[in-house]
PDB file of N, CA and C in Angstrom:
ATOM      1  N   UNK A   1      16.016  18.324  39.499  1.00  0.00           N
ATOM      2  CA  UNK A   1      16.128  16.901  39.264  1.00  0.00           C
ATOM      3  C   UNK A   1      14.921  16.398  38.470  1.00  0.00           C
ATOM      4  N   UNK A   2      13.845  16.851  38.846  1.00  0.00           N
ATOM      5  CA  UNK A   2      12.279  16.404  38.014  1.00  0.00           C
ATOM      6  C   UNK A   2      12.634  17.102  36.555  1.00  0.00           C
ATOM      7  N   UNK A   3      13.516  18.214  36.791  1.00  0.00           N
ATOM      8  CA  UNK A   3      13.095  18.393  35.497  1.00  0.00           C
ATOM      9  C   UNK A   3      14.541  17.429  33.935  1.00  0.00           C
ATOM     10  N   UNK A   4      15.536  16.918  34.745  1.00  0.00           N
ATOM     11  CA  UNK A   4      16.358  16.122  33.984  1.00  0.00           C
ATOM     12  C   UNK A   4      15.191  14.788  33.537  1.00  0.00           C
ATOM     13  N   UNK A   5      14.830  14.446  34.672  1.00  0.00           N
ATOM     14  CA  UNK A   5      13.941  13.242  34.500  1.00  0.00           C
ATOM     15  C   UNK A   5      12.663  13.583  33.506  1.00  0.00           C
ATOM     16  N   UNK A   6      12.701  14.290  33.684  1.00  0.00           N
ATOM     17  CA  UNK A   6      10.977  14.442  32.151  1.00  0.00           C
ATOM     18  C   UNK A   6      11.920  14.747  30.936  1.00  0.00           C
ATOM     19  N   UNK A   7      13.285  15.182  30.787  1.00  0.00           N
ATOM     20  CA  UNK A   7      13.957  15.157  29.173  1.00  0.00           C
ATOM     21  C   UNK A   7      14.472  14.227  29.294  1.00  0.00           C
ATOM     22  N   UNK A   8      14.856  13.485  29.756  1.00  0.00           N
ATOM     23  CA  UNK A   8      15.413  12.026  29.464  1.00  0.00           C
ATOM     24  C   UNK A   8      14.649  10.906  30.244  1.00  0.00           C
ATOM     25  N   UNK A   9      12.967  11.371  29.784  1.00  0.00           N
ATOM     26  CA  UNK A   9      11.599  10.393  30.118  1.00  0.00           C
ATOM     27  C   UNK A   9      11.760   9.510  28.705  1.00  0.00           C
ATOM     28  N   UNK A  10      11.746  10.375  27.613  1.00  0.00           N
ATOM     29  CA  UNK A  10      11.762   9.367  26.268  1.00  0.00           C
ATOM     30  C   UNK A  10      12.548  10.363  25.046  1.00  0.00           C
ATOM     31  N   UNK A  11      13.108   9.644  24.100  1.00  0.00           N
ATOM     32  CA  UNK A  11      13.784   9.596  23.036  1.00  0.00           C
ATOM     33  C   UNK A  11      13.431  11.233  22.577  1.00  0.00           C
ATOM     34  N   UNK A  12      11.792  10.967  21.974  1.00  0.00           N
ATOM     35  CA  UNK A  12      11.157  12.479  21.132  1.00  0.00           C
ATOM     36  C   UNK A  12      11.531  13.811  22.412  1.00  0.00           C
ATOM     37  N   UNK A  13      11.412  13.516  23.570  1.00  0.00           N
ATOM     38  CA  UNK A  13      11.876  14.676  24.383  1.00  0.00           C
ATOM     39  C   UNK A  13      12.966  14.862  24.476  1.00  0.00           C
ATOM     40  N   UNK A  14      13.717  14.258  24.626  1.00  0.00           N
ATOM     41  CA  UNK A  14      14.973  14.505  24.890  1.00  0.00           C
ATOM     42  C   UNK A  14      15.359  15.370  23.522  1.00  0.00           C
ATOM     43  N   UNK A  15      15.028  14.924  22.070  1.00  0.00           N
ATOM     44  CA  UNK A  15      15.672  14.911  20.731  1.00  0.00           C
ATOM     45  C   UNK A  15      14.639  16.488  21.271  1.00  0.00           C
ATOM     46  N   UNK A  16      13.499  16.958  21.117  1.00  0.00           N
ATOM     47  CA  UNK A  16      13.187  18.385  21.009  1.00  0.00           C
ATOM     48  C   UNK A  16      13.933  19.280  21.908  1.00  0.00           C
ATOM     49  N   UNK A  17      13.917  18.487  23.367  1.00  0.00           N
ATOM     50  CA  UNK A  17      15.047  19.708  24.147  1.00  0.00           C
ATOM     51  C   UNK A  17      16.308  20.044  23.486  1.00  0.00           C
ATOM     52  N   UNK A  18      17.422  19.066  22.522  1.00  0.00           N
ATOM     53  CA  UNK A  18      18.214  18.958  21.851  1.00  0.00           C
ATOM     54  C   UNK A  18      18.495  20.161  21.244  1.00  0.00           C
ATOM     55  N   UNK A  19      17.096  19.971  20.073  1.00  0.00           N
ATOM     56  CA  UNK A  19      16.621  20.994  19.488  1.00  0.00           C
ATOM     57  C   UNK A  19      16.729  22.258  19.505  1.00  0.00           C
ATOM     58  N   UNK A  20      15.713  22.542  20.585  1.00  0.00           N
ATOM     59  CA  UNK A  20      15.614  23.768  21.704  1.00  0.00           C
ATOM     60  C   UNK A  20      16.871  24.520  21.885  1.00  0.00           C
ATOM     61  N   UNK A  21      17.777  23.594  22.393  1.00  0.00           N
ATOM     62  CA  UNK A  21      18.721  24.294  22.750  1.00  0.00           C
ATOM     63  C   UNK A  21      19.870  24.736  21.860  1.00  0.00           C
ATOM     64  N   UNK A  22      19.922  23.988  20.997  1.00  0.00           N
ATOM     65  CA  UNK A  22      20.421  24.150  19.392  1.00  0.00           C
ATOM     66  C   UNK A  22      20.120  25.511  18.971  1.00  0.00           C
ATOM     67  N   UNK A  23      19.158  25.476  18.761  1.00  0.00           N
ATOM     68  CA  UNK A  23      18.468  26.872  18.270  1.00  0.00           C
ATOM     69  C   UNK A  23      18.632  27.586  19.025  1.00  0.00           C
ATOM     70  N   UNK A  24      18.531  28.255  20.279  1.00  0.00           N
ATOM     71  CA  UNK A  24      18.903  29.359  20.864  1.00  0.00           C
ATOM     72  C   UNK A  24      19.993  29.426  21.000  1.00  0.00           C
ATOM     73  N   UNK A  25      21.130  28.570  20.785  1.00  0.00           N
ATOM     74  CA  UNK A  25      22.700  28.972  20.895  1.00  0.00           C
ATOM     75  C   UNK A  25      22.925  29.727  19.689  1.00  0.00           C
ATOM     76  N   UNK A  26      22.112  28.955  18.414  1.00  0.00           N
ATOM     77  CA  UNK A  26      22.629  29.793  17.521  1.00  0.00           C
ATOM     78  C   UNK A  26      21.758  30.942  17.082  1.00  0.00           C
ATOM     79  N   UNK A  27      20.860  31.379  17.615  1.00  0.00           N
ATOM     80  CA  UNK A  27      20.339  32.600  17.772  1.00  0.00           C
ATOM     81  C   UNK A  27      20.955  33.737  18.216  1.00  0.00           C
ATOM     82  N   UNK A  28      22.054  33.215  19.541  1.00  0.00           N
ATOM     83  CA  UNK A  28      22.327  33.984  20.541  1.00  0.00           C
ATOM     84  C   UNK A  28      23.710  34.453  19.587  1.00  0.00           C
ATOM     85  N   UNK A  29      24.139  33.284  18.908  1.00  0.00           N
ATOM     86  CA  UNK A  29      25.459  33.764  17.721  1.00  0.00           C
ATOM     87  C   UNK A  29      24.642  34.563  16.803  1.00  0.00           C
ATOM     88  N   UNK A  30      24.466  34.633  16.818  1.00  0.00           N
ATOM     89  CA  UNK A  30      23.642  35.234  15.383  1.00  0.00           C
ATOM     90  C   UNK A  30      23.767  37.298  15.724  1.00  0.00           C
ATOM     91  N   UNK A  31      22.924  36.967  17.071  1.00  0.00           N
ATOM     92  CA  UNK A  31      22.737  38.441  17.558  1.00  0.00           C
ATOM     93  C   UNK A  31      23.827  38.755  17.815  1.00  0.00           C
ATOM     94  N   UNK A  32      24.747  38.484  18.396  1.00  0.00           N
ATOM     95  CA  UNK A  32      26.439  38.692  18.298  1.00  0.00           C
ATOM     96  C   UNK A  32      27.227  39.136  17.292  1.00  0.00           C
ATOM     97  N   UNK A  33      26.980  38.207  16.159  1.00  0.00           N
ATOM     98  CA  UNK A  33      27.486  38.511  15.019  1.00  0.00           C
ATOM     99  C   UNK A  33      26.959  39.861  14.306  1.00  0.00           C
ATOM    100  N   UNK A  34      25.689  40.091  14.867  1.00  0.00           N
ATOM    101  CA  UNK A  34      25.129  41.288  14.212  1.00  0.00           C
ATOM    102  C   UNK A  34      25.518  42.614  15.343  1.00  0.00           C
ATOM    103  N   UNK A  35      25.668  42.367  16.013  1.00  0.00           N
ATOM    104  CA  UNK A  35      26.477  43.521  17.010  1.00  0.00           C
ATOM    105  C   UNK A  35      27.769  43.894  16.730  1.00  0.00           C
ATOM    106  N   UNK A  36      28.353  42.787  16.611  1.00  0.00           N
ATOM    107  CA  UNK A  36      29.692  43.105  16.218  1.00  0.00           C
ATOM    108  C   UNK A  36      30.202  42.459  15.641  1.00  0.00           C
ATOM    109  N   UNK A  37      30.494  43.129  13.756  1.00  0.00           N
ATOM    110  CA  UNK A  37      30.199  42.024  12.844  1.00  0.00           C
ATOM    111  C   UNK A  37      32.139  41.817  12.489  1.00  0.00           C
ATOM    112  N   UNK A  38      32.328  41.078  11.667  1.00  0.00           N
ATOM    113  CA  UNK A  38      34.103  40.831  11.909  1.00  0.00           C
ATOM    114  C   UNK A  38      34.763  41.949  10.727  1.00  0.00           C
ATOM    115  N   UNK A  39      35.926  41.569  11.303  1.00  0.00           N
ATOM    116  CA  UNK A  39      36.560  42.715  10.401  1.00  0.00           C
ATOM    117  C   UNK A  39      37.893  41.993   9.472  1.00  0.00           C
ATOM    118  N   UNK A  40      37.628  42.628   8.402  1.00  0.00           N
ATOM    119  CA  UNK A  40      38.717  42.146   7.046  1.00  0.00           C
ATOM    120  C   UNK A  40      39.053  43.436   6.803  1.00  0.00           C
ATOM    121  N   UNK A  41      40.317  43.509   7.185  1.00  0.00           N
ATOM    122  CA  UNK A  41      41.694  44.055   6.769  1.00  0.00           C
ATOM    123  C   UNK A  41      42.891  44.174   5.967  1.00  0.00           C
ATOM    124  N   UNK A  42      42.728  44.534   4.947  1.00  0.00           N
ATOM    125  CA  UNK A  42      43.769  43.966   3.786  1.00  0.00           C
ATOM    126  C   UNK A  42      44.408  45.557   3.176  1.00  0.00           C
ATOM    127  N   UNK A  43      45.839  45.500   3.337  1.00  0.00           N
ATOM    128  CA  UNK A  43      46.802  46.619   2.916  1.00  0.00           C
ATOM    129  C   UNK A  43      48.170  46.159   2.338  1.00  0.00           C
ATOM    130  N   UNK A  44      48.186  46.689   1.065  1.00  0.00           N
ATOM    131  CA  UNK A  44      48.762  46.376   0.215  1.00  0.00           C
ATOM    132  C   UNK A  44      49.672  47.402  -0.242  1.00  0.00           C
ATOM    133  N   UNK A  45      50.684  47.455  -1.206  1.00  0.00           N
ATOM    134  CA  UNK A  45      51.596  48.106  -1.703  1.00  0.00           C
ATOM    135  C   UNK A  45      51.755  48.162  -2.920  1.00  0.00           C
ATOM    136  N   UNK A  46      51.405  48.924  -3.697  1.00  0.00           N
ATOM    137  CA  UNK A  46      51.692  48.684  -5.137  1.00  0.00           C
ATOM    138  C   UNK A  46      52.778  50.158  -5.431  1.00  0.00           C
ATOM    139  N   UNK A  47      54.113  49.945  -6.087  1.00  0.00           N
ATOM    140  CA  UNK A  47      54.783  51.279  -6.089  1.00  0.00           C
ATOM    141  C   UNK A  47      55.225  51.686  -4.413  1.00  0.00           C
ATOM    142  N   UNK A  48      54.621  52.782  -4.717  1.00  0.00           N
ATOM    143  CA  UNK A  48      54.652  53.841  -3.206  1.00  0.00           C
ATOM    144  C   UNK A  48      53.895  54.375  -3.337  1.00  0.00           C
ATOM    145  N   UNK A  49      52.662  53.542  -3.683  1.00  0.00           N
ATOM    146  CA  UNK A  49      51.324  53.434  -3.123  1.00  0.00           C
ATOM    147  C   UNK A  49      50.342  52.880  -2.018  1.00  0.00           C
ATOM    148  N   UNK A  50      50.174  52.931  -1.157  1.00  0.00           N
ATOM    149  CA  UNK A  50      48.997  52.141  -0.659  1.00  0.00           C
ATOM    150  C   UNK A  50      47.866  52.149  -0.669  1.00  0.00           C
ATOM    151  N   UNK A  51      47.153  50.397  -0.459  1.00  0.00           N
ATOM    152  CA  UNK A  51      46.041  49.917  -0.910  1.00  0.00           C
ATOM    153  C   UNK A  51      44.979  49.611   0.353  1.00  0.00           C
ATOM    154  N   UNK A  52      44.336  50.176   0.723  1.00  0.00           N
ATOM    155  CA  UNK A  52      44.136  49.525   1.679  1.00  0.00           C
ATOM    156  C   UNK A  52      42.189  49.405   1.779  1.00  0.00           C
ATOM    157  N   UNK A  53      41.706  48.042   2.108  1.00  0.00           N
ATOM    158  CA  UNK A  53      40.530  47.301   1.879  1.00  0.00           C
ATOM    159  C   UNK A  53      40.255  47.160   3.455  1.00  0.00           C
ATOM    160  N   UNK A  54      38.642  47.912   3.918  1.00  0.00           N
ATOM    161  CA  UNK A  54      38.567  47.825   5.203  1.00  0.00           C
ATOM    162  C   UNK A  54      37.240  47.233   5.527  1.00  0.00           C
ATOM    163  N   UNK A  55      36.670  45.804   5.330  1.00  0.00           N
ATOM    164  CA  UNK A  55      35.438  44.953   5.831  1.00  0.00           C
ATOM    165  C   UNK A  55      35.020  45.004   7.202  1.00  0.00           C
ATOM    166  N   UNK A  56      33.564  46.072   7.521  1.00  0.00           N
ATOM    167  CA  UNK A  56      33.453  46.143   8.893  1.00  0.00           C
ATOM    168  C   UNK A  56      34.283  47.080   9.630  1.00  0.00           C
ATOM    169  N   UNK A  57      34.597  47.857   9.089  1.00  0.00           N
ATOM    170  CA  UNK A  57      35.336  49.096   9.797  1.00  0.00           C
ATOM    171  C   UNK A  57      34.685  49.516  11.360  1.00  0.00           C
ATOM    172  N   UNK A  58      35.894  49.810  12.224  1.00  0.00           N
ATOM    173  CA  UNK A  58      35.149  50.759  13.132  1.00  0.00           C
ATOM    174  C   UNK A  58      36.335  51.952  13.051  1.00  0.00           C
ATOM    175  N   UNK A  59      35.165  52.909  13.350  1.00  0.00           N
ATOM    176  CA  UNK A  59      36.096  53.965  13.268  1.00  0.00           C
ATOM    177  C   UNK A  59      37.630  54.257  13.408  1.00  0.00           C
ATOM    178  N   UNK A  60      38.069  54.072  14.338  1.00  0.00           N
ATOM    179  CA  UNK A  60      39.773  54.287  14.478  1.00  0.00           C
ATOM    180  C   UNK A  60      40.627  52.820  13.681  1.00  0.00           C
ATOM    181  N   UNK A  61      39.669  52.110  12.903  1.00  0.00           N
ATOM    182  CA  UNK A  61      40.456  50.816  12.047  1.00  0.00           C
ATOM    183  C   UNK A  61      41.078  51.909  10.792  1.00  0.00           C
ATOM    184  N   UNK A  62      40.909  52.841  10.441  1.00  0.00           N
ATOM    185  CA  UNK A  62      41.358  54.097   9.133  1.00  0.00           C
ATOM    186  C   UNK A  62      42.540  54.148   9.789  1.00  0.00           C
ATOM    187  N   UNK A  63      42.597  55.192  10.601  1.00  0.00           N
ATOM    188  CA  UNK A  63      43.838  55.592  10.789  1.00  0.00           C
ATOM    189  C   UNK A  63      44.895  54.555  11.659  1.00  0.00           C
ATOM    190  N   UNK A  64      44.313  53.150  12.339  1.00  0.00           N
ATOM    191  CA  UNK A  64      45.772  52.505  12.717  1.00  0.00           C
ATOM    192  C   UNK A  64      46.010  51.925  12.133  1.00  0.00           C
ATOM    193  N   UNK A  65      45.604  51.772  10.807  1.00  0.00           N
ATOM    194  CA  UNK A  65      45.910  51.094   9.794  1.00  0.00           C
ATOM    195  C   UNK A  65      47.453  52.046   8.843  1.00  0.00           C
ATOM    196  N   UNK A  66      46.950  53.371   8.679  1.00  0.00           N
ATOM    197  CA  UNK A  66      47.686  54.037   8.234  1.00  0.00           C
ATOM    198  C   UNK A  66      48.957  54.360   8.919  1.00  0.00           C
ATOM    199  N   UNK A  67      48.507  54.286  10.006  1.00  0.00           N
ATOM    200  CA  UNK A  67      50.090  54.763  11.237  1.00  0.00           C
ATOM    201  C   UNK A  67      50.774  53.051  11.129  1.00  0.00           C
ATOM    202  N   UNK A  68      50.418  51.838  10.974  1.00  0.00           N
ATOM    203  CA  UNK A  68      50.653  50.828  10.745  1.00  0.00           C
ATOM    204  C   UNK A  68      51.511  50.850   9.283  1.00  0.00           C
ATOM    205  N   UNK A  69      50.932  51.160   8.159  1.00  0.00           N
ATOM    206  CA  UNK A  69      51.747  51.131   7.100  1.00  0.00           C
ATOM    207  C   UNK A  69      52.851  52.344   7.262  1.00  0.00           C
ATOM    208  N   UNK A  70      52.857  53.110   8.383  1.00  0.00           N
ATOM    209  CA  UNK A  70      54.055  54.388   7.852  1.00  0.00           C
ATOM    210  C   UNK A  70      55.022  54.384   9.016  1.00  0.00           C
ATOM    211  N   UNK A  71      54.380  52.944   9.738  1.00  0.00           N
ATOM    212  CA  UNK A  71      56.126  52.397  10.722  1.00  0.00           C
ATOM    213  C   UNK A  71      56.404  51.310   9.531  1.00  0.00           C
ATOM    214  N   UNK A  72      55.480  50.317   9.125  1.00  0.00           N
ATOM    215  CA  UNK A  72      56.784  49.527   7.976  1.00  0.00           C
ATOM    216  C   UNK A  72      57.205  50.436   7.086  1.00  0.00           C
ATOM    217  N   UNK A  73      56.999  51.374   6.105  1.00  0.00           N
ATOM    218  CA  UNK A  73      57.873  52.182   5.758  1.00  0.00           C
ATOM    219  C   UNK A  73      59.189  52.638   6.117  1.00  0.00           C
ATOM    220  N   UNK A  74      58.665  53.175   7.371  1.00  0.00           N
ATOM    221  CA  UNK A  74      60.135  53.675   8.287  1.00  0.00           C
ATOM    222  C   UNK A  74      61.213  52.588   8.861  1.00  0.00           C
ATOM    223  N   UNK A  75      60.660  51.123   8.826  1.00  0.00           N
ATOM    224  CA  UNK A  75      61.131  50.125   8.893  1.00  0.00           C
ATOM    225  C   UNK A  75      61.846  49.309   7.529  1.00  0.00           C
ATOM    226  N   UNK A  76      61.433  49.665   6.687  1.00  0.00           N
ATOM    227  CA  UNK A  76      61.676  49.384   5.584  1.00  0.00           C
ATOM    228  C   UNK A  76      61.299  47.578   5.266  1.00  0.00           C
ATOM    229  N   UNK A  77      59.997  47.231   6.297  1.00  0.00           N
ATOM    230  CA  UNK A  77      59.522  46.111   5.973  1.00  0.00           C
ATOM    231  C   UNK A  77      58.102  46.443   4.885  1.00  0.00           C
ATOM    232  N   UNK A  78      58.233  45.134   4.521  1.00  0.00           N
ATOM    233  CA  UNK A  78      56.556  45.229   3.713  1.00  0.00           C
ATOM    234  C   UNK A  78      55.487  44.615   4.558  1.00  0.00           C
ATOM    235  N   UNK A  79      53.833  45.310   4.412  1.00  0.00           N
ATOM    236  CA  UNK A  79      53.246  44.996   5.000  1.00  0.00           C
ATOM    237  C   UNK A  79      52.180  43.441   4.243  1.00  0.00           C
TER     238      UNK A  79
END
C-alpha cells in the first residue's frame, strides 16, 4: 500500500514508474522475439514446380512443408 502511495505521491513519479514499466515490457518482448523469432512461409507453384521461401526456419518447417505441398497435389488443390 506505501508503495502505491509514493507513485501516485506526484505527477513526475507516477509518469517515471510509467516509464519504468514501459520499458521492461518491451524489453521482455524483445528477448522473446529473439528466442523465437517468427516464421514466413511462402510456397508456390510455378509449372510442376515448387517454390518454396522459408523466413526463420526451424528444422522440421523443410520437410512439412514438402509433405504439405504433395497432399495438395494428390488433392489436386493449389497451395
Amino acid at each position: 500500500m506505501e508503495f502505491i502511495r509514493f507513485i501516485l505521491s506526484g505527477f513526475w513519479t507516477w509518469a517515471g514508474f510509467l516509464i519504468l514499466i514501459v520499458a521492461a515490457g518491451n524489453a521482455a518482448a524483445e528477448v522473446i522475439k529473439a528466442i523465437h523469432p517468427p516464421r514466413k512461409i511462402e510456397a508456390y507453384r510455378i509449372g510442376e514446380r515448387w517454390h518454396v521461401q522459408i523466413e526463420g526456419a526451424r528444422p522440421g518447417d523443410v520437410s512439412e512443408t514438402l509433405k504439405a505441398a504433395g497432399t495438395a497435389d494428390e488433392t489436386g488443390a493449389d497451395a
